[in-house]
C-alpha atoms as a PDB file:
ATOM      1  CA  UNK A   1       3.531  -8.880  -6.089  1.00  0.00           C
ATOM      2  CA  UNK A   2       5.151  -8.565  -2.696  1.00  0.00           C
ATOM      3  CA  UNK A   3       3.786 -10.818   0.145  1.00  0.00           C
ATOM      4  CA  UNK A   4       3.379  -8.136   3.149  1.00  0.00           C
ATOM      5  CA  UNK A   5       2.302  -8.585   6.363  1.00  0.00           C
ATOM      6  CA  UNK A   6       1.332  -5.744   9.107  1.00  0.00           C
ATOM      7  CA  UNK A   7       0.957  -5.980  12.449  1.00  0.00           C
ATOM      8  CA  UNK A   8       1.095  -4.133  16.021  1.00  0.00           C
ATOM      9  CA  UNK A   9      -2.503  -2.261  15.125  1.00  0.00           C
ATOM     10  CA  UNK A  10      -5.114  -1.413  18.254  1.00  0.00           C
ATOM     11  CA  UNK A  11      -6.568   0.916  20.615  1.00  0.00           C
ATOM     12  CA  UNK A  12      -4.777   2.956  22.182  1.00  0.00           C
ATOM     13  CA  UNK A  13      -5.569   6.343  24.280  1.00  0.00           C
ATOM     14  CA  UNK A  14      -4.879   9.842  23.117  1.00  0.00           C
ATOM     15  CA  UNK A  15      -1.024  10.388  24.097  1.00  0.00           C
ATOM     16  CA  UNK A  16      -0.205   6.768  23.492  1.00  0.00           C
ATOM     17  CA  UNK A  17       2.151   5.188  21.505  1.00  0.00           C
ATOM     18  CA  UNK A  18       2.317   2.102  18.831  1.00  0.00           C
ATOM     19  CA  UNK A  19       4.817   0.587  16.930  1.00  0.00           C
ATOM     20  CA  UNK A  20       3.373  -1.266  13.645  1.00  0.00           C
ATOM     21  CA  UNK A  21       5.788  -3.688  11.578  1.00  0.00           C
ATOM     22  CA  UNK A  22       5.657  -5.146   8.022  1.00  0.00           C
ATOM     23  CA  UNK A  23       7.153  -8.326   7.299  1.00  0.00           C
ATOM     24  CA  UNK A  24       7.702  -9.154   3.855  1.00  0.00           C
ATOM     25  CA  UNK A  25       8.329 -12.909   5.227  1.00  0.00           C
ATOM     26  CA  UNK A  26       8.709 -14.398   0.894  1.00  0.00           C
ATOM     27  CA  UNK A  27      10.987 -11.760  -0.169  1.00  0.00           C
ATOM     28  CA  UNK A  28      14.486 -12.946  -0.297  1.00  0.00           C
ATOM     29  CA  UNK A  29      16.879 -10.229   1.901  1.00  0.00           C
ATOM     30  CA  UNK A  30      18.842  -8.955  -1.742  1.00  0.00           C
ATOM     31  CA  UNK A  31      15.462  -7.944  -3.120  1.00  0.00           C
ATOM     32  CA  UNK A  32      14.100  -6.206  -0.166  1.00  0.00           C
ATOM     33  CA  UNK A  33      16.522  -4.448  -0.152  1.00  0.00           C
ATOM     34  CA  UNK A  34      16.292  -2.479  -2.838  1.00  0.00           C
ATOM     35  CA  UNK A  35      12.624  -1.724  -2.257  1.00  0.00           C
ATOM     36  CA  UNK A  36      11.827   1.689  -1.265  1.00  0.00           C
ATOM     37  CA  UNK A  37       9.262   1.200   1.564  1.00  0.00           C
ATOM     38  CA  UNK A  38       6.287   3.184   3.150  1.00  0.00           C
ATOM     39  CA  UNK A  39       3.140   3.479   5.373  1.00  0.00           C
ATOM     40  CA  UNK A  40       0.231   4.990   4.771  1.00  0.00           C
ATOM     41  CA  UNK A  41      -3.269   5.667   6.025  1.00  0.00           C
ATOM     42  CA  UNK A  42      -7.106   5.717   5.174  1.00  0.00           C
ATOM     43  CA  UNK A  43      -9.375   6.676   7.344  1.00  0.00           C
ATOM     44  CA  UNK A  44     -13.425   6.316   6.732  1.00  0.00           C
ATOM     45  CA  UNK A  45     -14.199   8.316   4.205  1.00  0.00           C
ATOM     46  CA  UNK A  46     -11.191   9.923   3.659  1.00  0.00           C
ATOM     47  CA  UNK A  47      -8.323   8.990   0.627  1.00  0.00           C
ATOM     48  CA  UNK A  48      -5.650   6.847   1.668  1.00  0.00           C
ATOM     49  CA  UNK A  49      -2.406   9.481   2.208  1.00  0.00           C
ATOM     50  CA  UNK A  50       1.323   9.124   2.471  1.00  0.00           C
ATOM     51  CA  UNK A  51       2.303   8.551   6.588  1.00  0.00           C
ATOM     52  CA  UNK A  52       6.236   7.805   5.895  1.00  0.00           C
ATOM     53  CA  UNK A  53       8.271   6.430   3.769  1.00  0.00           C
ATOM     54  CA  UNK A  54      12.258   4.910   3.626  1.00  0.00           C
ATOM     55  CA  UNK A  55      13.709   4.428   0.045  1.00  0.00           C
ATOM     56  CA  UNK A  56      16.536   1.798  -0.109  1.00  0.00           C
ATOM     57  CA  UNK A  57      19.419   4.328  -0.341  1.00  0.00           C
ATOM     58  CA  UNK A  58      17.159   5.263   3.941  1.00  0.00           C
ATOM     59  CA  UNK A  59      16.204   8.588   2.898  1.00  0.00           C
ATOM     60  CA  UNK A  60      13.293   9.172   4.939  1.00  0.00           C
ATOM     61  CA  UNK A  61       9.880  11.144   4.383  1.00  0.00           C
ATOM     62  CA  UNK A  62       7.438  11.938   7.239  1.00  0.00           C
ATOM     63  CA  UNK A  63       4.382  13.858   6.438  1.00  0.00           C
ATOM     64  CA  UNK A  64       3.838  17.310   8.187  1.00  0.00           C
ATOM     65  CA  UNK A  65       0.560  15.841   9.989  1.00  0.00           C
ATOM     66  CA  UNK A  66       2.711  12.928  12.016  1.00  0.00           C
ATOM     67  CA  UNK A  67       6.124  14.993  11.470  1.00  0.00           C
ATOM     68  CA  UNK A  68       7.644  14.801  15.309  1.00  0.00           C
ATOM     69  CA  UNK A  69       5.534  12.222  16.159  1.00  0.00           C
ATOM     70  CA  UNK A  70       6.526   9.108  14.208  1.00  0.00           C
ATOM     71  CA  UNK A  71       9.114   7.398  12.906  1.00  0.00           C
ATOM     72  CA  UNK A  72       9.760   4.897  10.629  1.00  0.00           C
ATOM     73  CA  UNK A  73      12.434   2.699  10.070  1.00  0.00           C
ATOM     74  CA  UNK A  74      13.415  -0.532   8.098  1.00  0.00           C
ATOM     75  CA  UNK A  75      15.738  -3.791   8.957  1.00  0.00           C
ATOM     76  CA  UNK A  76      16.487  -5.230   6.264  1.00  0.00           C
ATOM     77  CA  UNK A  77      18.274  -8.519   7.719  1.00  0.00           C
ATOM     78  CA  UNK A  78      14.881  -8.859   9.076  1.00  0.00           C
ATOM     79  CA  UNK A  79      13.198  -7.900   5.405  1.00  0.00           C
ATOM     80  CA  UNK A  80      10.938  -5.619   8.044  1.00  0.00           C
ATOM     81  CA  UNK A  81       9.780  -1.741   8.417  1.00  0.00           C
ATOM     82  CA  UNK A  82       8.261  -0.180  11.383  1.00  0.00           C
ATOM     83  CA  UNK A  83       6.283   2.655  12.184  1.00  0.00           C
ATOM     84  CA  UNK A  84       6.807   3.864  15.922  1.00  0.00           C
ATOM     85  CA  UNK A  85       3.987   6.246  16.786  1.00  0.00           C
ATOM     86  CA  UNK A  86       3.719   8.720  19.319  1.00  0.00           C
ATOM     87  CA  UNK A  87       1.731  10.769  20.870  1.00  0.00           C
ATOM     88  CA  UNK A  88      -0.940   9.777  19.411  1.00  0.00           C
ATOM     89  CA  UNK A  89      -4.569  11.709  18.268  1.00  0.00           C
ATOM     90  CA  UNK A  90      -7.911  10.864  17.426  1.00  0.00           C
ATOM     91  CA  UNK A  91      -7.074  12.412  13.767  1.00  0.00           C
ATOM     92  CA  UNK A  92      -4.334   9.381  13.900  1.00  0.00           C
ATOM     93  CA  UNK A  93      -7.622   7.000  13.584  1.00  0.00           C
ATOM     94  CA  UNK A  94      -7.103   5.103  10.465  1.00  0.00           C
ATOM     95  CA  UNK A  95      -6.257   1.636   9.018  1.00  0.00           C
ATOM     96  CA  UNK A  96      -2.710   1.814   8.169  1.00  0.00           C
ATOM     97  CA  UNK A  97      -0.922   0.350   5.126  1.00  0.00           C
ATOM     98  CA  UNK A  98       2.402  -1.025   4.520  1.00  0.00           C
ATOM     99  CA  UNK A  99       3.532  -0.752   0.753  1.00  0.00           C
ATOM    100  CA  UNK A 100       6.462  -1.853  -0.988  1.00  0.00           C
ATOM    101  CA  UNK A 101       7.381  -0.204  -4.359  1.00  0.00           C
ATOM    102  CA  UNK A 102       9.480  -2.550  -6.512  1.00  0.00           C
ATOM    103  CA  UNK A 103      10.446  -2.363 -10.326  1.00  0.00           C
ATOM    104  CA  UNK A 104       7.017  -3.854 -10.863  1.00  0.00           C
ATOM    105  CA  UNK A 105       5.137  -1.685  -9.340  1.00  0.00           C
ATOM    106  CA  UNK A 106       3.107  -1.328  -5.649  1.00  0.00           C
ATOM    107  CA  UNK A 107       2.230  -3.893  -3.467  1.00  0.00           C
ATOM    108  CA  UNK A 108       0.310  -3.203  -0.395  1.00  0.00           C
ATOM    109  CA  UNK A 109      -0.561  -5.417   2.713  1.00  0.00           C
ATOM    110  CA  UNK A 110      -3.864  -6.367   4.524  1.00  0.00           C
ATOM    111  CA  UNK A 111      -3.917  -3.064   6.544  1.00  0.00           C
ATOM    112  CA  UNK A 112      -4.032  -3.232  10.206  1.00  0.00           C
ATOM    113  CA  UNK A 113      -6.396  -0.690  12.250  1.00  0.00           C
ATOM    114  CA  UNK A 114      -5.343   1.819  14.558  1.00  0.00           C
ATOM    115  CA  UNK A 115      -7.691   3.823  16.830  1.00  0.00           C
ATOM    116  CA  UNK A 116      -7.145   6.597  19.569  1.00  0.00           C
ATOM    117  CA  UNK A 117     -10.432   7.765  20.857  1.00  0.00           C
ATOM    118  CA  UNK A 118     -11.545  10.848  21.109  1.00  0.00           C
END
């Protein structure tokens, strides 16, 4: 299991923008980096879906809803991955996930919520 931490959720106002980070603060820089990384969403009632994602070789997967509009991005001195959001919609409403897949498998973080009001 991978220790992740996410942060940079909140409210923020249709057209806004939000970066959210994951730290993986008790993985060791050689091992993050060879984790392929990624966000995802859930939003009430809804099954959590693929937002982006960043492999270790930093090929990089945005889904068509967000395609555009975010970004996502890792630094692995830093053994952290960011989401920048833009533009944001009410549809955007959702608690976001970081995830790290390693040779063991998934681990996700807490979540951290993001809303944009309608």
């Amino acid at each position: 299991q991978v220790h992740l931490v996410e942060s940079g959720g909140g409210l923020v106002q249709p057209g806004g923008s939000l970066r959210l980070s994951c730290a993986a603060p008790r993985t060791i820089f050689s091992v993050f980096t060879g984790y392929d990384m990624g966000w995802y969403r859930q939003a009430p009632g809804k099954q959590r879906e693929l937002v982006a994602q960043i492999t270790s070789d930093n090929i990089i997967r945005i889904a068509d809803s967000v395609k555009g509009r975010f970004t996502i991005s890792k630094n692995n001195s830093r053994k952290m991955v960011y989401l920048q959001m833009s533009s944001l919609k009410p549809e955007d409403t959702a608690v976001y996930f970081c995830k790290a897949q390693t040779p063991y498998g998934p681990s996700w973080g807490q979540g951290t919520q993001v809303t944009v009001p309608s």
